[in-house]
PDB file of N, CA and C in Angstrom:
ATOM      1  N   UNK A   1       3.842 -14.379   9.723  1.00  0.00           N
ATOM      2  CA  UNK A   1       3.500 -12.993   9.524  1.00  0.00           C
ATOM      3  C   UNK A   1       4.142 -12.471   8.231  1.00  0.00           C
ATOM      4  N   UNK A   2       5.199 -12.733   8.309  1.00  0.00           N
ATOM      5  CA  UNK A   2       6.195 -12.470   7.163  1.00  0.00           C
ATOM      6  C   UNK A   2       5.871 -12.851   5.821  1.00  0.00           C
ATOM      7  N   UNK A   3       5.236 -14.375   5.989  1.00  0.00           N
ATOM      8  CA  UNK A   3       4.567 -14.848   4.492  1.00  0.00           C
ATOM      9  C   UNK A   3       2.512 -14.661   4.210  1.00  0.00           C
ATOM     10  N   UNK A   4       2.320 -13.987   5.058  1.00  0.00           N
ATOM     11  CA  UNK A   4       1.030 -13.178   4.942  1.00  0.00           C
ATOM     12  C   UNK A   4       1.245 -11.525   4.740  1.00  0.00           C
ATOM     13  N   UNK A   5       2.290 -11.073   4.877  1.00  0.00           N
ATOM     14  CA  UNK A   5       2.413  -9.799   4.118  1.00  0.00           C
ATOM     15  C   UNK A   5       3.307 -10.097   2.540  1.00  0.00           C
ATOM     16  N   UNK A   6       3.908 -10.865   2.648  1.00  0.00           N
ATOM     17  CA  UNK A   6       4.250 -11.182   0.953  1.00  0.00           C
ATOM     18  C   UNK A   6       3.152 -11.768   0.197  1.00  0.00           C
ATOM     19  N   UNK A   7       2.222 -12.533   0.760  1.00  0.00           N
ATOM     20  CA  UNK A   7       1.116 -12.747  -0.214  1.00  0.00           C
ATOM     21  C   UNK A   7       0.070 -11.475  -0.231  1.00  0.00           C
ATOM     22  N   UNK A   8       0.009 -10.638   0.608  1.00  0.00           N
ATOM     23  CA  UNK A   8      -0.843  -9.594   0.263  1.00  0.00           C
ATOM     24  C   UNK A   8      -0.475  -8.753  -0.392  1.00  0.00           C
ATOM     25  N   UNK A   9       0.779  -8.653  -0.464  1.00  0.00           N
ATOM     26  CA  UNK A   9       1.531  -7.461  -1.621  1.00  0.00           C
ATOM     27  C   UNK A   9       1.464  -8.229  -2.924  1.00  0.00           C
ATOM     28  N   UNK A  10       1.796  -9.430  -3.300  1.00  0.00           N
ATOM     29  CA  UNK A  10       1.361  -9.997  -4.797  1.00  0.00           C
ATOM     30  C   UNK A  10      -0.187 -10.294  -4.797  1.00  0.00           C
ATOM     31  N   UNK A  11      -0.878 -10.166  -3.866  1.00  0.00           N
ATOM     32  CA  UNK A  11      -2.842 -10.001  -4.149  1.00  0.00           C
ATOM     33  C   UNK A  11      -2.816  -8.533  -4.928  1.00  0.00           C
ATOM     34  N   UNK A  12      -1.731  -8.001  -4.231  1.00  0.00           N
ATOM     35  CA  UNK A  12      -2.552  -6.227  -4.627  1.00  0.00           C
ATOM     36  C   UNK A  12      -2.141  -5.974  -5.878  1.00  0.00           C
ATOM     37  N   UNK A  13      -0.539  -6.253  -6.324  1.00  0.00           N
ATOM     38  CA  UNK A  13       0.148  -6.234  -7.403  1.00  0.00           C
ATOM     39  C   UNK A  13      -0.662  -6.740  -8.669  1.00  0.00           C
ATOM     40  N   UNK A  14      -1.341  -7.836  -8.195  1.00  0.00           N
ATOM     41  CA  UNK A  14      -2.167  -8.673  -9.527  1.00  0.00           C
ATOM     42  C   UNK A  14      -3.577  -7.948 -10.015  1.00  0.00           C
ATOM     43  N   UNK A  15      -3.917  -7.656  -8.683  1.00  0.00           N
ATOM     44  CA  UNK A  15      -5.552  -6.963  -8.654  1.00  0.00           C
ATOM     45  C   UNK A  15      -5.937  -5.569  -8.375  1.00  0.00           C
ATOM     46  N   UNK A  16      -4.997  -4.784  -8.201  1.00  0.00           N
ATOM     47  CA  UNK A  16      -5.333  -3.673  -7.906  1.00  0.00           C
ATOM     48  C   UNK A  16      -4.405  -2.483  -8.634  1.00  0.00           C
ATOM     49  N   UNK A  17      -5.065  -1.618  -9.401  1.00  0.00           N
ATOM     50  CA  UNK A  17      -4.540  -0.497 -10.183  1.00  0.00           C
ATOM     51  C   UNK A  17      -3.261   0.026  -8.963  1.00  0.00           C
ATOM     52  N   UNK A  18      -2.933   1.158  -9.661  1.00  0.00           N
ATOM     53  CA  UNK A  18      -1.428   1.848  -9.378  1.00  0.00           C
ATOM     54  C   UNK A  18      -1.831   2.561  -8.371  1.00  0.00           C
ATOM     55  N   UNK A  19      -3.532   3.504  -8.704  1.00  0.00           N
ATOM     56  CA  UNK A  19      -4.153   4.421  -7.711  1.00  0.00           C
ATOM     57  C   UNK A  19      -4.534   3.805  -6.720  1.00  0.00           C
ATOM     58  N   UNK A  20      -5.026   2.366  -6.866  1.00  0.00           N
ATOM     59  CA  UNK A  20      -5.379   2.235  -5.345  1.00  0.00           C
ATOM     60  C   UNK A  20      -4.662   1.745  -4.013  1.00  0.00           C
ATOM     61  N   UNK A  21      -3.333   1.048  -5.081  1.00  0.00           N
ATOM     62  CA  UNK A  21      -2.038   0.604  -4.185  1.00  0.00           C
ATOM     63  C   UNK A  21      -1.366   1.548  -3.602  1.00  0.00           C
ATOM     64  N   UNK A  22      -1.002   3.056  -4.377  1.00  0.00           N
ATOM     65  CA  UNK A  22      -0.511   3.874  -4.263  1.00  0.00           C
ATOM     66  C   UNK A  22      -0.926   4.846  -2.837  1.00  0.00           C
ATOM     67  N   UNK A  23      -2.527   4.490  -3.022  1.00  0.00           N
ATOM     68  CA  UNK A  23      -3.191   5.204  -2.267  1.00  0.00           C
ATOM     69  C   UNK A  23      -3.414   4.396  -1.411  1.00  0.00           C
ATOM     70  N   UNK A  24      -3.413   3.170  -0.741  1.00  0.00           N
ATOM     71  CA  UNK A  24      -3.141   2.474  -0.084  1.00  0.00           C
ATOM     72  C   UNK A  24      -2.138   2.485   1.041  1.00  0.00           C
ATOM     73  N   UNK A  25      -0.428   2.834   0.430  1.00  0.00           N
ATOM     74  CA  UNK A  25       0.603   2.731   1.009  1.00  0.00           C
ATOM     75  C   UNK A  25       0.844   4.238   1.453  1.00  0.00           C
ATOM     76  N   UNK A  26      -0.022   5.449   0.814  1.00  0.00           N
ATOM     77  CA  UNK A  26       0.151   6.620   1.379  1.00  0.00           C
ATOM     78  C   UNK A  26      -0.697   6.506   3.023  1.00  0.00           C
ATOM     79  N   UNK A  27      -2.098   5.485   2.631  1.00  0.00           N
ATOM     80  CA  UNK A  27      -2.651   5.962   4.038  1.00  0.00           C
ATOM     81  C   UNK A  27      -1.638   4.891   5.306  1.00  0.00           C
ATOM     82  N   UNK A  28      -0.778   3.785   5.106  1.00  0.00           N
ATOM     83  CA  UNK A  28      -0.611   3.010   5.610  1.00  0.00           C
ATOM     84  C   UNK A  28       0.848   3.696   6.500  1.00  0.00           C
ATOM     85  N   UNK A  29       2.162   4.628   5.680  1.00  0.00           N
ATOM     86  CA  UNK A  29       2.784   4.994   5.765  1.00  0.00           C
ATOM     87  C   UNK A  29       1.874   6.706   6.500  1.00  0.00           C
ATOM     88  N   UNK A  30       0.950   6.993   6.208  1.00  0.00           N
ATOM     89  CA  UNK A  30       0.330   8.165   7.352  1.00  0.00           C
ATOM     90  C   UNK A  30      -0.169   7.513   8.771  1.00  0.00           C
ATOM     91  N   UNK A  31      -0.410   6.643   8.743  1.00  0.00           N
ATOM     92  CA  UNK A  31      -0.909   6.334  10.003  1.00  0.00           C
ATOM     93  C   UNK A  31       0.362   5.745  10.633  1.00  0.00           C
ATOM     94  N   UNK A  32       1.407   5.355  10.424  1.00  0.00           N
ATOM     95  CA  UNK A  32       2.639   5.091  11.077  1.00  0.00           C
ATOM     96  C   UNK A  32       3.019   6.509  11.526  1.00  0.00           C
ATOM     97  N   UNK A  33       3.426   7.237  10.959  1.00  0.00           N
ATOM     98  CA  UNK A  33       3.064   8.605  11.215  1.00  0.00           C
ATOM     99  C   UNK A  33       2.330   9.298  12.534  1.00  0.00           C
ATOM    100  N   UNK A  34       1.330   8.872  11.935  1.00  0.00           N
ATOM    101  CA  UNK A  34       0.266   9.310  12.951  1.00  0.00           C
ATOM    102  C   UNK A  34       0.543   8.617  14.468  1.00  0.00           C
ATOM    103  N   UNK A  35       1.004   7.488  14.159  1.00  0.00           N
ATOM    104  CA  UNK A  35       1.377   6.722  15.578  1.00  0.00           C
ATOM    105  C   UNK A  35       2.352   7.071  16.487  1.00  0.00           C
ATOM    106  N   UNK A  36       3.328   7.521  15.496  1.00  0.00           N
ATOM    107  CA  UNK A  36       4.647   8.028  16.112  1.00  0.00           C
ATOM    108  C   UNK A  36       4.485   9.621  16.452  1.00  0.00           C
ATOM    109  N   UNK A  37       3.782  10.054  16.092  1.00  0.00           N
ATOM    110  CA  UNK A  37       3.552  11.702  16.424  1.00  0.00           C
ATOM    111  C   UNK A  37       2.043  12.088  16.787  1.00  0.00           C
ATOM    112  N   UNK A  38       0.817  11.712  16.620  1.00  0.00           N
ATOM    113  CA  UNK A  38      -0.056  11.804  17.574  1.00  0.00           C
ATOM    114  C   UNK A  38      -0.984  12.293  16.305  1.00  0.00           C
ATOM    115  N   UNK A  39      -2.055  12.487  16.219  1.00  0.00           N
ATOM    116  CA  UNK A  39      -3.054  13.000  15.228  1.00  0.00           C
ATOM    117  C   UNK A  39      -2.555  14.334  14.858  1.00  0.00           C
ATOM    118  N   UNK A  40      -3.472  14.316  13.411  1.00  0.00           N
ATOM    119  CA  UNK A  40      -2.403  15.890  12.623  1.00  0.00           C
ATOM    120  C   UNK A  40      -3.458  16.161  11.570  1.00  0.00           C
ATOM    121  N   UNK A  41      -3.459  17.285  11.043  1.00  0.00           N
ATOM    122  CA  UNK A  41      -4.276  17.831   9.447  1.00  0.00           C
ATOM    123  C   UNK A  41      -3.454  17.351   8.731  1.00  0.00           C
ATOM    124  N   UNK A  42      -2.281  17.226   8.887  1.00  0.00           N
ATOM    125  CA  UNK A  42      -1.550  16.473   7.631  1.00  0.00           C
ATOM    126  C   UNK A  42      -0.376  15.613   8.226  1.00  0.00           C
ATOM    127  N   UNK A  43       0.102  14.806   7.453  1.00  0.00           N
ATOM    128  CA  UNK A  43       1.026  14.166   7.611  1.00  0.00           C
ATOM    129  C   UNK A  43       1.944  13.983   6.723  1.00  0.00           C
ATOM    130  N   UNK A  44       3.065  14.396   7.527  1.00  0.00           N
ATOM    131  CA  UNK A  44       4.413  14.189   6.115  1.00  0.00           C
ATOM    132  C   UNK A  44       5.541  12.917   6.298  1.00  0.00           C
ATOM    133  N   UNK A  45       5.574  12.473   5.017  1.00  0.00           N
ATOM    134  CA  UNK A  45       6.139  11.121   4.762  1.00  0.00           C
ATOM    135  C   UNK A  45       7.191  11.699   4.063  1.00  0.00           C
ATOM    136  N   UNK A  46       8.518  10.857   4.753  1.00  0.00           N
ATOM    137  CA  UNK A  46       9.543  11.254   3.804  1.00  0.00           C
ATOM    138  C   UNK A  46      10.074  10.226   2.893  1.00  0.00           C
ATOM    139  N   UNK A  47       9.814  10.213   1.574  1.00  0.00           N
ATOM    140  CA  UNK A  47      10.293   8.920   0.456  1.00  0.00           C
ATOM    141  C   UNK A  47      10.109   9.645  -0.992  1.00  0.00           C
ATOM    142  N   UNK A  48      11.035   8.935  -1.683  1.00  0.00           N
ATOM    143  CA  UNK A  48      11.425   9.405  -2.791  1.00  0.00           C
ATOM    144  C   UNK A  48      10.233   8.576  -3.894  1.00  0.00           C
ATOM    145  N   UNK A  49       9.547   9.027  -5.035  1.00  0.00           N
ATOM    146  CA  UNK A  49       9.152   8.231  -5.688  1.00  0.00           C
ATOM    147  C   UNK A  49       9.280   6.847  -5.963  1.00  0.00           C
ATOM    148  N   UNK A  50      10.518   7.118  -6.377  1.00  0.00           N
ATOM    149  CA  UNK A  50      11.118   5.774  -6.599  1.00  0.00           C
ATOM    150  C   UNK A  50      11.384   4.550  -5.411  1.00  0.00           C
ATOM    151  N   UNK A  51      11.265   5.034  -4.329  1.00  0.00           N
ATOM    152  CA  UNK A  51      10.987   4.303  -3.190  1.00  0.00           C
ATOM    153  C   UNK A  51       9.677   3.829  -3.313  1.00  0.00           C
ATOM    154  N   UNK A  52       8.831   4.473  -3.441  1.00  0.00           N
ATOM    155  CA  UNK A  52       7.254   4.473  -3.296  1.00  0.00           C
ATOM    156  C   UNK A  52       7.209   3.448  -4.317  1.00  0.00           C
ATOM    157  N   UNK A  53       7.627   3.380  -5.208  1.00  0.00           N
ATOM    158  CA  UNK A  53       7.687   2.763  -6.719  1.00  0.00           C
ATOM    159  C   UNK A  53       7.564   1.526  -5.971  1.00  0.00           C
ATOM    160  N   UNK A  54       8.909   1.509  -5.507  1.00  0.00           N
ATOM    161  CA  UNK A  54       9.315  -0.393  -5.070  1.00  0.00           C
ATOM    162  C   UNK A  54       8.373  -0.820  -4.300  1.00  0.00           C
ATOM    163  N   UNK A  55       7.609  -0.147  -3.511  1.00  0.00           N
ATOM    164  CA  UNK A  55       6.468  -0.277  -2.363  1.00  0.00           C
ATOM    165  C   UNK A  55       5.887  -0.960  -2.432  1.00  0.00           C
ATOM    166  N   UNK A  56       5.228  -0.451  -4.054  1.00  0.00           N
ATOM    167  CA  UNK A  56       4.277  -0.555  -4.064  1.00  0.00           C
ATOM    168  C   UNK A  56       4.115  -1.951  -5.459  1.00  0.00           C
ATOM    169  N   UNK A  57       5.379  -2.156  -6.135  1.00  0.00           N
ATOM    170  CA  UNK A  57       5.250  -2.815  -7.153  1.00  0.00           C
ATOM    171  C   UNK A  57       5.005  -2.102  -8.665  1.00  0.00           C
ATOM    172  N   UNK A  58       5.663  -0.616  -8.583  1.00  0.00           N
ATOM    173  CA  UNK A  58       5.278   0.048  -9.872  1.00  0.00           C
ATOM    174  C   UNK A  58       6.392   0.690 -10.734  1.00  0.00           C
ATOM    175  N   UNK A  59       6.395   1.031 -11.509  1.00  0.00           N
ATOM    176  CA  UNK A  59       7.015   2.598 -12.147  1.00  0.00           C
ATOM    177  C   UNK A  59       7.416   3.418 -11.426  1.00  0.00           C
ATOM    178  N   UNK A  60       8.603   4.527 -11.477  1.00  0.00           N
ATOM    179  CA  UNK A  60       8.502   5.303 -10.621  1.00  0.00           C
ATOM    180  C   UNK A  60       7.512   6.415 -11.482  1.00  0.00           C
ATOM    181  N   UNK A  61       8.014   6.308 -12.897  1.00  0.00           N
ATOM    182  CA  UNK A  61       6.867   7.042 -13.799  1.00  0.00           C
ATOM    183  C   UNK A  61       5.651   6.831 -13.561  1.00  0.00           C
ATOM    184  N   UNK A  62       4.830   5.633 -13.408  1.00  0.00           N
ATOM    185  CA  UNK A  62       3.908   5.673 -13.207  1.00  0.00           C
ATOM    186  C   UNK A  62       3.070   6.311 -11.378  1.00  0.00           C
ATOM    187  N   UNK A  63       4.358   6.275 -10.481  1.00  0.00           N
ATOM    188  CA  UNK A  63       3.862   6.999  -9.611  1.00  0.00           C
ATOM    189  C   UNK A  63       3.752   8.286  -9.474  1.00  0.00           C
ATOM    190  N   UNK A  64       4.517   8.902 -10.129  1.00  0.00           N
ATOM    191  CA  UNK A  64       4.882  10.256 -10.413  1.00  0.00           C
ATOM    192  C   UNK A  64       3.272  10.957 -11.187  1.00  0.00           C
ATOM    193  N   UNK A  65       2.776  10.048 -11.889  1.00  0.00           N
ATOM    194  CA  UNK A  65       1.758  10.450 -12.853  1.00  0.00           C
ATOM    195  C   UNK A  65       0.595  10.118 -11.789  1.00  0.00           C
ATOM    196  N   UNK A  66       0.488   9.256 -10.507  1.00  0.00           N
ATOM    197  CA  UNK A  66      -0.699   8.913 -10.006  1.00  0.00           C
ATOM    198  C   UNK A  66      -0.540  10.567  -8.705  1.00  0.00           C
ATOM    199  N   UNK A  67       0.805  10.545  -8.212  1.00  0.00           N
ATOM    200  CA  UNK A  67       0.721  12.000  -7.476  1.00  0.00           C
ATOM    201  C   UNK A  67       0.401  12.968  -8.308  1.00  0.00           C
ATOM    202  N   UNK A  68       0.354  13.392  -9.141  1.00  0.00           N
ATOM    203  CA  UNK A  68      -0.067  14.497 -10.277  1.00  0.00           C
ATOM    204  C   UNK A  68      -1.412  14.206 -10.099  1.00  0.00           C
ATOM    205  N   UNK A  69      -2.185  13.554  -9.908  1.00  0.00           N
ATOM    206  CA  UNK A  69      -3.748  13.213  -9.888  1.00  0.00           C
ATOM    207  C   UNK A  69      -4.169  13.567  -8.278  1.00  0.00           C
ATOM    208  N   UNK A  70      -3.140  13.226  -7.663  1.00  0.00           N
ATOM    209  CA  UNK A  70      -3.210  13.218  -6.145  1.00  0.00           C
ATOM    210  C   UNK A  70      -3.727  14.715  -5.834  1.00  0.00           C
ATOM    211  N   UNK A  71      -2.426  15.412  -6.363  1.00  0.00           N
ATOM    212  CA  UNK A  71      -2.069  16.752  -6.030  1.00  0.00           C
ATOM    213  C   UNK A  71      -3.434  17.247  -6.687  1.00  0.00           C
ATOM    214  N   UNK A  72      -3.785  17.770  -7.855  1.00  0.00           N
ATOM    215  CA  UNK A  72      -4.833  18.148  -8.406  1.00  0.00           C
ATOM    216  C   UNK A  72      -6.313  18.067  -7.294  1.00  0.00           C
ATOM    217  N   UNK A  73      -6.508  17.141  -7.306  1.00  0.00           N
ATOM    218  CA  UNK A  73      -7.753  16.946  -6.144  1.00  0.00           C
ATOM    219  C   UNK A  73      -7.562  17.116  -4.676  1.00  0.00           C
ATOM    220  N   UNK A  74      -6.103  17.778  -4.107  1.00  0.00           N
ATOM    221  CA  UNK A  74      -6.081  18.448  -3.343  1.00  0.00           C
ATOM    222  C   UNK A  74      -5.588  17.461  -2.017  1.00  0.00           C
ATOM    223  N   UNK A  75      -5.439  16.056  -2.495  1.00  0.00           N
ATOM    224  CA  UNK A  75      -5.249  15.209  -1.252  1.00  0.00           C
ATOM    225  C   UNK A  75      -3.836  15.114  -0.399  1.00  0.00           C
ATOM    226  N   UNK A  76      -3.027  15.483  -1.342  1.00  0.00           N
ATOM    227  CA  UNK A  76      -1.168  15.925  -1.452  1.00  0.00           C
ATOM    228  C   UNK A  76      -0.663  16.813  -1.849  1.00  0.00           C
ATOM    229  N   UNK A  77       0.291  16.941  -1.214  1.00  0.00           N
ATOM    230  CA  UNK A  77       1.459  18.188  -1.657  1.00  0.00           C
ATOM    231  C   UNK A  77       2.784  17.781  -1.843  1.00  0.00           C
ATOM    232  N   UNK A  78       3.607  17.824  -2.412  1.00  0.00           N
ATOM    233  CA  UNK A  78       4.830  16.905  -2.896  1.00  0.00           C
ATOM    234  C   UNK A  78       5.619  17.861  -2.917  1.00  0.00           C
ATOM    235  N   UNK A  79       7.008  17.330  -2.473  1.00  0.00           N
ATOM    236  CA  UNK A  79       8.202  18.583  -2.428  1.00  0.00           C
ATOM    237  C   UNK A  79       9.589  17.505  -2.266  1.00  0.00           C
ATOM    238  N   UNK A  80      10.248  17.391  -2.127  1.00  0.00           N
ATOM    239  CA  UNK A  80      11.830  17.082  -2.640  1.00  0.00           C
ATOM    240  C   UNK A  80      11.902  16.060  -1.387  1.00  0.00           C
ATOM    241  N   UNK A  81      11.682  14.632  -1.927  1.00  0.00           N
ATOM    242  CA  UNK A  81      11.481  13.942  -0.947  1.00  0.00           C
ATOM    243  C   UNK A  81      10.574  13.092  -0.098  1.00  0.00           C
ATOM    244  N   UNK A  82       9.498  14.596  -0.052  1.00  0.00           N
ATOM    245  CA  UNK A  82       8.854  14.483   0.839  1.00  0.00           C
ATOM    246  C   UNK A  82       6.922  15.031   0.259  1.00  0.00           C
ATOM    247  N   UNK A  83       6.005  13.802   1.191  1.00  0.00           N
ATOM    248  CA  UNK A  83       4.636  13.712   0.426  1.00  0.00           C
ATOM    249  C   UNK A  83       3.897  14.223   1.686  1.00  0.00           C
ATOM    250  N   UNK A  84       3.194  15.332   1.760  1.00  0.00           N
ATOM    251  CA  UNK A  84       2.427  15.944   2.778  1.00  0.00           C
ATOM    252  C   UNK A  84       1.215  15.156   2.365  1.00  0.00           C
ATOM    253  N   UNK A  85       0.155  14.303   3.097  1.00  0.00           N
ATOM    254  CA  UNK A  85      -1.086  13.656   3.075  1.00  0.00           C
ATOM    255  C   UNK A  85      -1.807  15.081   3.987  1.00  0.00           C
ATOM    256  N   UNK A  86      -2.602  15.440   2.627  1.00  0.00           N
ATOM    257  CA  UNK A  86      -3.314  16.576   3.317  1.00  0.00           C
ATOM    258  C   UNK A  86      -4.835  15.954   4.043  1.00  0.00           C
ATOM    259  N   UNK A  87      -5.223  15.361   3.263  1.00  0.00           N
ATOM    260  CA  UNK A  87      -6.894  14.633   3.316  1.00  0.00           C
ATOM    261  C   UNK A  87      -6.980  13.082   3.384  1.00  0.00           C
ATOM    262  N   UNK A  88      -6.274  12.459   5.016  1.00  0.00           N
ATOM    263  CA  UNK A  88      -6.202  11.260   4.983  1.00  0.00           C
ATOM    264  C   UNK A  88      -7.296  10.984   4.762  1.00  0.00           C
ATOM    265  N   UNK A  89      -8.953  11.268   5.522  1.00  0.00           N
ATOM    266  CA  UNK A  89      -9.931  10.440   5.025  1.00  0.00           C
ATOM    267  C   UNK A  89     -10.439  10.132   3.822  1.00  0.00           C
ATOM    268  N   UNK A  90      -9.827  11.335   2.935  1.00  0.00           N
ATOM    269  CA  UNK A  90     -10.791  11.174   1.542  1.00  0.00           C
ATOM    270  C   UNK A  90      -9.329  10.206   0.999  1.00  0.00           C
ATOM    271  N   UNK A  91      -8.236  10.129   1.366  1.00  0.00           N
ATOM    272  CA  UNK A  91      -7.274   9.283   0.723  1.00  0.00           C
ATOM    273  C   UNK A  91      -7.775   7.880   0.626  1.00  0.00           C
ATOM    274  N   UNK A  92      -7.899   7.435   2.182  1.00  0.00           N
ATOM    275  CA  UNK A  92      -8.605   5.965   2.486  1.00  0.00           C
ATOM    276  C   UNK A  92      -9.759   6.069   1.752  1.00  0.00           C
ATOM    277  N   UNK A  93     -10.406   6.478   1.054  1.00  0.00           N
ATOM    278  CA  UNK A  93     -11.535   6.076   0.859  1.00  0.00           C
ATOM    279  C   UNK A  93     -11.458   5.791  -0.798  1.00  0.00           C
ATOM    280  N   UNK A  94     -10.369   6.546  -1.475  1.00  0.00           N
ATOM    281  CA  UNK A  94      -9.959   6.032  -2.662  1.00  0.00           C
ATOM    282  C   UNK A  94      -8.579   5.026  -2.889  1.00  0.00           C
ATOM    283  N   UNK A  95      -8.597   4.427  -1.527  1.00  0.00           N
ATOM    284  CA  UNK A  95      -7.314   3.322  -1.967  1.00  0.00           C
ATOM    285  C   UNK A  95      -8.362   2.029  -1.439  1.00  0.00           C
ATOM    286  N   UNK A  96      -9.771   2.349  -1.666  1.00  0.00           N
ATOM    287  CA  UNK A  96     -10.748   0.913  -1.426  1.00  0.00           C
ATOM    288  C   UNK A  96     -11.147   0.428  -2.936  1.00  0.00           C
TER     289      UNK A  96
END
């Protein structure tokens, strides 16, 4: 199990932009969420960029610049810490 989630994190790292990994680990980290607290309009994740960074295999700059895109189109809200997933479905549908 352990060496089928390390090869899927270097599949994504090689092949997949910042937005779709990014957006990937937001819906993956909402639905843990969602598991532990029951369905919601939003879901709040608590992690620091730079956490997210390591997650995901990036920048923390460069995540910082993909939530700025996030936020704009209305899918997130970002605050000290912490990433409110306002629009899980339209999230999943841009981390494909």
């Amino acid at each position: 199990m352990r060496l089928r989630r390390t090869d899927d994190l270097l599949t994504e790292a090689c092949f997949l932009q910042i937005s779709h990994r990014l957006a990937r680990k937001l819906v993956e980290l909402s639905e843990t969420v969602a598991a532990e607290e029951g369905p919601s309009d939003s879901y709040n994740i608590r992690a620091t960029q730079q956490e997210l960074a390591g997650m995901i295999g990036a920048t923390r700059e460069s995540v910082n610049k993909e939530l700025k895109a996030l936020r704009r189109k209305g899918l997130v809200q970002t605050s000290r810490n912490r990433i409110t997933v306002r629009d899980l479905e339209r999230l999943k549908r841009r981390s494909r």
